[in-house]
C-alpha atoms as a PDB file:
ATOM      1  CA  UNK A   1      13.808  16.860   1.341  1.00  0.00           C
ATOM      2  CA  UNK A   2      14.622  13.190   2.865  1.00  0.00           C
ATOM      3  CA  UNK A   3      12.032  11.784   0.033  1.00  0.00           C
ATOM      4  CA  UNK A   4      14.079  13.020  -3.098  1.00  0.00           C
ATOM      5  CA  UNK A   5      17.496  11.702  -1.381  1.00  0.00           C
ATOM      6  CA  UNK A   6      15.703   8.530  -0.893  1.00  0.00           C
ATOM      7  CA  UNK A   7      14.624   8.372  -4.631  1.00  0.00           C
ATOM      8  CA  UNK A   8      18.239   9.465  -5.727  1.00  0.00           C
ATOM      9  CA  UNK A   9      20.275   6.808  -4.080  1.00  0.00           C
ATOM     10  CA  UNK A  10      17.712   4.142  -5.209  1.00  0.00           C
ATOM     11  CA  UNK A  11      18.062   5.188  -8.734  1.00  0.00           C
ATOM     12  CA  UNK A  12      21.851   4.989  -8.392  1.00  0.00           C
ATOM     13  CA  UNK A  13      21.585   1.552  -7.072  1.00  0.00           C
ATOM     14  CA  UNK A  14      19.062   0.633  -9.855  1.00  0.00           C
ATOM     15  CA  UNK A  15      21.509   2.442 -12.420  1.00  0.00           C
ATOM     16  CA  UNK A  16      24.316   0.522 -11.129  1.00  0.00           C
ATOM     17  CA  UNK A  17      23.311  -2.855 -11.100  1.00  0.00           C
ATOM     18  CA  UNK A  18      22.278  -2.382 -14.569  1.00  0.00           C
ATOM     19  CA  UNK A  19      26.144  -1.872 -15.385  1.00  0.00           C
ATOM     20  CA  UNK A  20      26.921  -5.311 -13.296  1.00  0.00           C
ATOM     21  CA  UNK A  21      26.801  -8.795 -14.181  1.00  0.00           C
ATOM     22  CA  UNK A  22      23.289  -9.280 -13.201  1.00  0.00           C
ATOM     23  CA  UNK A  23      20.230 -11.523 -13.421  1.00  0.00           C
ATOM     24  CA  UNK A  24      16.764  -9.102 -13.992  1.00  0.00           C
ATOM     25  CA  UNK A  25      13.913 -11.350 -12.444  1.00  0.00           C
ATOM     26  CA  UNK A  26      10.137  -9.870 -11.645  1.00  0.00           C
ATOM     27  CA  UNK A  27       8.024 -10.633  -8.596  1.00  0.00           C
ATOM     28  CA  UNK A  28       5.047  -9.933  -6.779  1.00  0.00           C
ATOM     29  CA  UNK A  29       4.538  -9.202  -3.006  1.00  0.00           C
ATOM     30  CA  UNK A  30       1.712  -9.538  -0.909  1.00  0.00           C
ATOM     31  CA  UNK A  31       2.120  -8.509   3.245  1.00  0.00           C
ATOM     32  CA  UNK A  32      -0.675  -7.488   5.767  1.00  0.00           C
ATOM     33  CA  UNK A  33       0.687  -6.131   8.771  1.00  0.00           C
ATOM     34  CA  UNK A  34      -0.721  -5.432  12.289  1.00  0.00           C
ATOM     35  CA  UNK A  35      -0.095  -3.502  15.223  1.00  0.00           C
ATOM     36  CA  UNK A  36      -2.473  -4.399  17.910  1.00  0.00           C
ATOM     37  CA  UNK A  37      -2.653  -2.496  21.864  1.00  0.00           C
ATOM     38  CA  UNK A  38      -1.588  -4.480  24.500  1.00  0.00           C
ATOM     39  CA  UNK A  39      -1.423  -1.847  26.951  1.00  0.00           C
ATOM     40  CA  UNK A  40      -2.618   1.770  25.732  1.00  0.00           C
ATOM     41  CA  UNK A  41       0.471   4.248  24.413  1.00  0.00           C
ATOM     42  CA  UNK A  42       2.432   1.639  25.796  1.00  0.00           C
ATOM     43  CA  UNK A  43       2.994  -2.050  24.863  1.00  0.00           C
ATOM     44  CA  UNK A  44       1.892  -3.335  20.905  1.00  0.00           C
ATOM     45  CA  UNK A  45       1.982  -6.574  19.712  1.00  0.00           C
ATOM     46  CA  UNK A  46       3.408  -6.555  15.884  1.00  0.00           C
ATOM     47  CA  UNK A  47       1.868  -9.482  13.326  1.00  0.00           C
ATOM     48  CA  UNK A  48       2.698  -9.921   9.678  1.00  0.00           C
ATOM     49  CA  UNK A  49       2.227 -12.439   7.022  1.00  0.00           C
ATOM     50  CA  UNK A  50       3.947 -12.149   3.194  1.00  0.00           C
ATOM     51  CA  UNK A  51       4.141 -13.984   0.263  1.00  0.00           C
ATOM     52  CA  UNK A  52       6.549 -13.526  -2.267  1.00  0.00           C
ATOM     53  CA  UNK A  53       5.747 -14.454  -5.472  1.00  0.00           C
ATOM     54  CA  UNK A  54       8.004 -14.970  -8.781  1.00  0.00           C
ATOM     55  CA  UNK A  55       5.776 -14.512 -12.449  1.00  0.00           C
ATOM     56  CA  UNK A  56       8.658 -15.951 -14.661  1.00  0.00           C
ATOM     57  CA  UNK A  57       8.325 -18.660 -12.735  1.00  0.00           C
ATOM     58  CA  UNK A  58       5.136 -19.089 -11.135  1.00  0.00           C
ATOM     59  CA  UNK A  59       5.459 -20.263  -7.841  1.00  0.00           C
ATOM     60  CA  UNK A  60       6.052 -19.030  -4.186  1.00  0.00           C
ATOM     61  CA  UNK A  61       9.584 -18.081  -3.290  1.00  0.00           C
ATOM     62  CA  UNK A  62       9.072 -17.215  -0.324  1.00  0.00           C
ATOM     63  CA  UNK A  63       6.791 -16.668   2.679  1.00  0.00           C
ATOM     64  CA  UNK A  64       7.463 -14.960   6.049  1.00  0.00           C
ATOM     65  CA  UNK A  65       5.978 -14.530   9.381  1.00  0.00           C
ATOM     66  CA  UNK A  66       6.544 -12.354  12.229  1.00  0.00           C
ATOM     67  CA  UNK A  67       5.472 -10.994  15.236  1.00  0.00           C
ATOM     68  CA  UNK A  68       6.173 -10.003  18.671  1.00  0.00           C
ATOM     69  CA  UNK A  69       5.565  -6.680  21.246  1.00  0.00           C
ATOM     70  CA  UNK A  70       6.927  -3.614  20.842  1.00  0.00           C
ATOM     71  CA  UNK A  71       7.493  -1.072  23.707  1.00  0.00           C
ATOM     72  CA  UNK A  72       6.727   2.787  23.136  1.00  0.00           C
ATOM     73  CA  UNK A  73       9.949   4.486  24.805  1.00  0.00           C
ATOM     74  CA  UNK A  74       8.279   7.851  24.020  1.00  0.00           C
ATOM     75  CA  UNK A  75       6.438   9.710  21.423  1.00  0.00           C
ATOM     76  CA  UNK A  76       9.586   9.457  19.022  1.00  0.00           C
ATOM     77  CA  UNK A  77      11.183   6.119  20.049  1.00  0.00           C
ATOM     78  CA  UNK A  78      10.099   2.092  19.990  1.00  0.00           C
ATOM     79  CA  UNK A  79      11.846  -0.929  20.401  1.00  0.00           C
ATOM     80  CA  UNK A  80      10.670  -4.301  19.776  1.00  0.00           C
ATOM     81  CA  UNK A  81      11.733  -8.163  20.392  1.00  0.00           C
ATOM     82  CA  UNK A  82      10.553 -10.062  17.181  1.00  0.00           C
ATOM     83  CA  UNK A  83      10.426 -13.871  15.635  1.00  0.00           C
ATOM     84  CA  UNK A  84      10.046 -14.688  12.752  1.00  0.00           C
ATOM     85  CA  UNK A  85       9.301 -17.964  10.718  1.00  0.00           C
ATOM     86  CA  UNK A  86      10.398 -17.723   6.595  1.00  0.00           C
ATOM     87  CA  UNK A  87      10.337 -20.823   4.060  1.00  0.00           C
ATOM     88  CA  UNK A  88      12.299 -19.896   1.166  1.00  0.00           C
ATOM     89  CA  UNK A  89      12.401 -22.038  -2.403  1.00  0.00           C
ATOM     90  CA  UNK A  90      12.829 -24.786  -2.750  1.00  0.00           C
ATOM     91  CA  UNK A  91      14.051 -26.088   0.604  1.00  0.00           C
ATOM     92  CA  UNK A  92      15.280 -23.598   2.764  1.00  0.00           C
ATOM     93  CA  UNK A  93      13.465 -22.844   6.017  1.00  0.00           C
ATOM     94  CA  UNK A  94      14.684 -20.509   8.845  1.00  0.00           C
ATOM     95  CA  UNK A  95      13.380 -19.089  12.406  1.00  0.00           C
ATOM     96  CA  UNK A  96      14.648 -15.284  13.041  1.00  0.00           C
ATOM     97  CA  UNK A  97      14.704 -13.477  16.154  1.00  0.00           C
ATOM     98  CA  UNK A  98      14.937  -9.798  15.579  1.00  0.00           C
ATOM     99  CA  UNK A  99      15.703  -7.358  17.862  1.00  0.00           C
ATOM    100  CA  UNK A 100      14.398  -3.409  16.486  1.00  0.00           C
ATOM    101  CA  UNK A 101      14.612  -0.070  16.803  1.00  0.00           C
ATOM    102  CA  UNK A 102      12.673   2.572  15.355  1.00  0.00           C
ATOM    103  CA  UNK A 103      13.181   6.331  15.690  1.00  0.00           C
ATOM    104  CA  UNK A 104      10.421   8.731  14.231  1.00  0.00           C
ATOM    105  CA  UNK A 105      12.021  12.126  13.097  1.00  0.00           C
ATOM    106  CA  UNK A 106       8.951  13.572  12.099  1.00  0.00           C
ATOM    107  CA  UNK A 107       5.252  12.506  11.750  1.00  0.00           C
ATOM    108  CA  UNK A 108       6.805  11.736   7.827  1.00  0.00           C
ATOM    109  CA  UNK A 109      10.331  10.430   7.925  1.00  0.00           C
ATOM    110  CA  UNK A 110      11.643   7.501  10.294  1.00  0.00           C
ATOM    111  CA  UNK A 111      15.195   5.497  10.610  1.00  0.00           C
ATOM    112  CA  UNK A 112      14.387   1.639  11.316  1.00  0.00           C
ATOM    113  CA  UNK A 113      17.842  -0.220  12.731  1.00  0.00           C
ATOM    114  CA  UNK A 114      17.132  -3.940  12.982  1.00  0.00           C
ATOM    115  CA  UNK A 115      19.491  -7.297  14.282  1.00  0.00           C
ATOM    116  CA  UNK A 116      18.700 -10.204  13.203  1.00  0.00           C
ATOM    117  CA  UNK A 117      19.986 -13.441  14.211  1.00  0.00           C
ATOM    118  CA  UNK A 118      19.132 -16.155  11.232  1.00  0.00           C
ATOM    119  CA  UNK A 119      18.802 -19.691  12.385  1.00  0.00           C
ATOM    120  CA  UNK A 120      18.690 -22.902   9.376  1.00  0.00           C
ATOM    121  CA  UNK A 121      17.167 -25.589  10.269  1.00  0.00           C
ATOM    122  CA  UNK A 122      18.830 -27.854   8.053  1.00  0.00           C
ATOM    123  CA  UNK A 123      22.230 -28.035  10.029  1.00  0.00           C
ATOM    124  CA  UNK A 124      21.336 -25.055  13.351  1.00  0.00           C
ATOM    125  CA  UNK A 125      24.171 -22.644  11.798  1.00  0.00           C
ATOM    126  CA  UNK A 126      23.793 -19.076  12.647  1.00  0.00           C
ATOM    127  CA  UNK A 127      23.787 -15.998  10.270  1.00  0.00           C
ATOM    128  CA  UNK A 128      23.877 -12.631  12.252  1.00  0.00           C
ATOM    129  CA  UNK A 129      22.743  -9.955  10.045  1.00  0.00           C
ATOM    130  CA  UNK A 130      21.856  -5.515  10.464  1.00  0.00           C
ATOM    131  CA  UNK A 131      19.422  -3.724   8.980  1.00  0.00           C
ATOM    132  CA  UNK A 132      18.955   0.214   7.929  1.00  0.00           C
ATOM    133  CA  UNK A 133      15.851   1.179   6.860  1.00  0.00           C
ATOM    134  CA  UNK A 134      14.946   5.089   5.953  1.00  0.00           C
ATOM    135  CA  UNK A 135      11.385   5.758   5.013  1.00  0.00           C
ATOM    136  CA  UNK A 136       9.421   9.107   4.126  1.00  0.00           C
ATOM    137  CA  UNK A 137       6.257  10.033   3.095  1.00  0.00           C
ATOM    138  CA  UNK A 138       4.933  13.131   1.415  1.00  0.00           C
ATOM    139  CA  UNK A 139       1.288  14.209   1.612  1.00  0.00           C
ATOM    140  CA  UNK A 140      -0.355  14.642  -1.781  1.00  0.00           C
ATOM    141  CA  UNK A 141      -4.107  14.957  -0.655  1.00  0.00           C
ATOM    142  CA  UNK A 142      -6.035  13.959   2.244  1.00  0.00           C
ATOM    143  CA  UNK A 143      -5.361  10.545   3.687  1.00  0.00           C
ATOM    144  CA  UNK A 144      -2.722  10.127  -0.036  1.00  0.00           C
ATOM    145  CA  UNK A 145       0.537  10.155   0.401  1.00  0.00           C
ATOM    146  CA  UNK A 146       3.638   9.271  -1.690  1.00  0.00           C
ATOM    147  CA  UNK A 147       6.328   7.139  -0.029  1.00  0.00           C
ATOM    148  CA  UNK A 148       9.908   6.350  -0.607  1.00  0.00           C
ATOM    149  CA  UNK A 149      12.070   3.894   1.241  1.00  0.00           C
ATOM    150  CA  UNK A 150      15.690   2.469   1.210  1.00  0.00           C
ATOM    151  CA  UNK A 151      16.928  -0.679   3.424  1.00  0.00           C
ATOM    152  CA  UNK A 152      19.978  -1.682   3.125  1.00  0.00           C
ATOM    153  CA  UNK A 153      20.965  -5.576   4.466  1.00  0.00           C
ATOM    154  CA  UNK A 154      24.799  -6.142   6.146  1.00  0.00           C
ATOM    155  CA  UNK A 155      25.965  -9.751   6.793  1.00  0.00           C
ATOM    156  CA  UNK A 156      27.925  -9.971  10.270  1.00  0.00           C
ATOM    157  CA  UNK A 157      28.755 -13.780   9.764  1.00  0.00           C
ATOM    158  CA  UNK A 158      28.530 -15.630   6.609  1.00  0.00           C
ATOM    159  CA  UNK A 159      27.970 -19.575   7.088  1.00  0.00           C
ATOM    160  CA  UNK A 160      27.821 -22.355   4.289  1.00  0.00           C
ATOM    161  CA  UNK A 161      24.362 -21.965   3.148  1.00  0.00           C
ATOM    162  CA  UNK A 162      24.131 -17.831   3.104  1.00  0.00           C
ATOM    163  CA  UNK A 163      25.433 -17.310  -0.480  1.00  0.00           C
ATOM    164  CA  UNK A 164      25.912 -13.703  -0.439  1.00  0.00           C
ATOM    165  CA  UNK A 165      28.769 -11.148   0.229  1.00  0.00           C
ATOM    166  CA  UNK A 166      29.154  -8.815   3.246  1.00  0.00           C
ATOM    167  CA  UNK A 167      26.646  -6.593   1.146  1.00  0.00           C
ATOM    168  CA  UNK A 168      23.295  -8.576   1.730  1.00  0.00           C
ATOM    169  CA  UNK A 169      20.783  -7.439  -0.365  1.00  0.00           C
ATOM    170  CA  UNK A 170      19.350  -3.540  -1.039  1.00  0.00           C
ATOM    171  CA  UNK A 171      15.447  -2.750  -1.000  1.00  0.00           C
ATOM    172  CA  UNK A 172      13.912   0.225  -3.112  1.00  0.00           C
ATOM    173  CA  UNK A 173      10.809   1.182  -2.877  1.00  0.00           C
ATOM    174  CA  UNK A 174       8.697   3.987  -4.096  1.00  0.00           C
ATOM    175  CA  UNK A 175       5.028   4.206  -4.293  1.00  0.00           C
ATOM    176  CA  UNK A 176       1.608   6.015  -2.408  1.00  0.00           C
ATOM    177  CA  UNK A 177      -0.188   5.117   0.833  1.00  0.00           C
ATOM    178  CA  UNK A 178      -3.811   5.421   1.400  1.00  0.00           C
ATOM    179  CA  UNK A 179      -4.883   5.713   4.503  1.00  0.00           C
ATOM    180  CA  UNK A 180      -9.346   5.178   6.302  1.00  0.00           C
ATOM    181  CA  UNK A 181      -8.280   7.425   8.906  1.00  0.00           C
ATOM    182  CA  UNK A 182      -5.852   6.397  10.096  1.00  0.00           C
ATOM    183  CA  UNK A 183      -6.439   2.548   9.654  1.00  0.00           C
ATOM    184  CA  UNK A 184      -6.470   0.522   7.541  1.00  0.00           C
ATOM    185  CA  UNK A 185      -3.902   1.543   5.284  1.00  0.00           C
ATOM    186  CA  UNK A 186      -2.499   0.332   1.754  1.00  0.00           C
ATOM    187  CA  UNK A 187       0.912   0.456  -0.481  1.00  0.00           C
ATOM    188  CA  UNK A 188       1.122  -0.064  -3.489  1.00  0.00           C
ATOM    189  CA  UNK A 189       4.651   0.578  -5.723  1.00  0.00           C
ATOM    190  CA  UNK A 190       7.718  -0.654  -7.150  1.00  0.00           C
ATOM    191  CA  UNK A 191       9.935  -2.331  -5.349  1.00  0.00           C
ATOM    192  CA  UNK A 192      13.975  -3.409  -6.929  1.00  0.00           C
ATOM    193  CA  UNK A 193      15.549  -5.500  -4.758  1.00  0.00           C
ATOM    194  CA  UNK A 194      19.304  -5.990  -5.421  1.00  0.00           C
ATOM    195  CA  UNK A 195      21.119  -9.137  -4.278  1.00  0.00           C
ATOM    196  CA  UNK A 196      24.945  -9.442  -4.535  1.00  0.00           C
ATOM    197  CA  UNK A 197      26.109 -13.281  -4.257  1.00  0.00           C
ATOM    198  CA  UNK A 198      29.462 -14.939  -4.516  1.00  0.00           C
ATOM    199  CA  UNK A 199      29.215 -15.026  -8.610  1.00  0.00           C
ATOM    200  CA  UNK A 200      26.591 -12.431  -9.496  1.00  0.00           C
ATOM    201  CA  UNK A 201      23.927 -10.141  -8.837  1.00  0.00           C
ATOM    202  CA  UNK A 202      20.333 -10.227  -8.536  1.00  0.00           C
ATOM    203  CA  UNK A 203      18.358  -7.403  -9.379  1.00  0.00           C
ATOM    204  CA  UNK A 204      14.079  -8.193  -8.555  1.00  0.00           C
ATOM    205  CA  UNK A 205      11.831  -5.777 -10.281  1.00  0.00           C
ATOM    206  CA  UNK A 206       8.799  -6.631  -7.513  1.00  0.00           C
ATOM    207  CA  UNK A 207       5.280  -5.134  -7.891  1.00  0.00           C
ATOM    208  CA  UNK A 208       4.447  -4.630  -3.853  1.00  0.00           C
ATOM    209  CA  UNK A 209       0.667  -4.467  -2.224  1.00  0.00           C
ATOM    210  CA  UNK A 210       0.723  -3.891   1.270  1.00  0.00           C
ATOM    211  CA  UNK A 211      -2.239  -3.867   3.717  1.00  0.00           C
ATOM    212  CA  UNK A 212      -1.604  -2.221   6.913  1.00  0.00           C
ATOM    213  CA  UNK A 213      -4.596  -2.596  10.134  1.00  0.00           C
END
């Protein structure tokens, strides 16, 4: 089943970070997200907001947000044109435009390919980066289901002031979804997000609340 390969290759990237040179931080992250009708079955218009918190620390690291339309191609495909606004701690600020694609295998299981072109606006250098997201959920009871998702992060160009390695970052996720029918919905989980820079690794053990409407 796609949720039990999900679960296995974020284990092996939690199991092999461990073996690294790595930094273990903890976090907290709050998103709502929205998908409003524009045009029925058609045309959406996508809105988030999300905080990212650190506890060691106790402040903000980051906050993000995004939205845009998205065009249903049919009842499996959707593309959308995105921008996004993200202030990062302590002083680094950036406006993304994202271009997505999202293909729905089954009512459960979904492959989410995004492009995202990274603008600073401390010195207007570009960092073009790819996205792979795989998500599944299982149904446990009514409106309760368990979900698992893996996104890996791919740099395409690698200016001054992105630190990392052609490896981005790596997002794990496993948790449940409860769901009023359909909407609103909630996630809550565990989230380890791994981040290879130039020296070192980072791997965030992130509790994640999600509201979805």
């Amino acid at each position: 089943m796609p949720i039990f390969k999900i679960l296995i290759f974020g284990v092996l990237i939690i199991t092999s970070a461990s073996f690294a040179q790595t930094t273990h931080t903890h976090g907290a992250w709050l998103g709502v997200f929205g998908k409003s009708t524009i045009t029925e079955n058609r045309i959406y218009l996508w809105q988030e907001f999300q905080l990212r918190h650190n506890l060691e620390n106790h402040f903000t690291n980051q906050s993000l947000f995004r939205f845009g339309p998205l065009l249903k191609l049919n009842d499996t495909q959707e593309i959308g044109l995105l921008y996004a606004h993200t202030q990062t701690h302590p002083r680094l600020a950036e406006h993304r435009l994202t271009q997505q694609y999202i293909h729905r295998w089954t009512k459960k299981f979904l492959t989410r390919f995004r492009l995202e072109e990274r603008i600073s606006e401390t010195d207007q250098s570009i960092n073009l980066r790819t996205r792979v997201l795989l998500r599944h959920e299982h149904p446990v009871f009514e409106n309760f289901n368990i979900v698992a998702w893996n996104e890996i992060f791919f740099h395409l160009t690698n200016p001054d002031w992105v630190q990392s390695t052609l490896t981005d970052r790596n997002r794990f996720f496993v948790g449940f979804k409860k769901s009023f029918s359909p909407y609103p919905s909630y996630e809550v989980g565990y989230m380890n997000q791994w981040t290879e820079l130039s020296n070192r690794a980072v791997s965030e053990h992130l509790l994640v609340i999600y509201l979805n409407y």
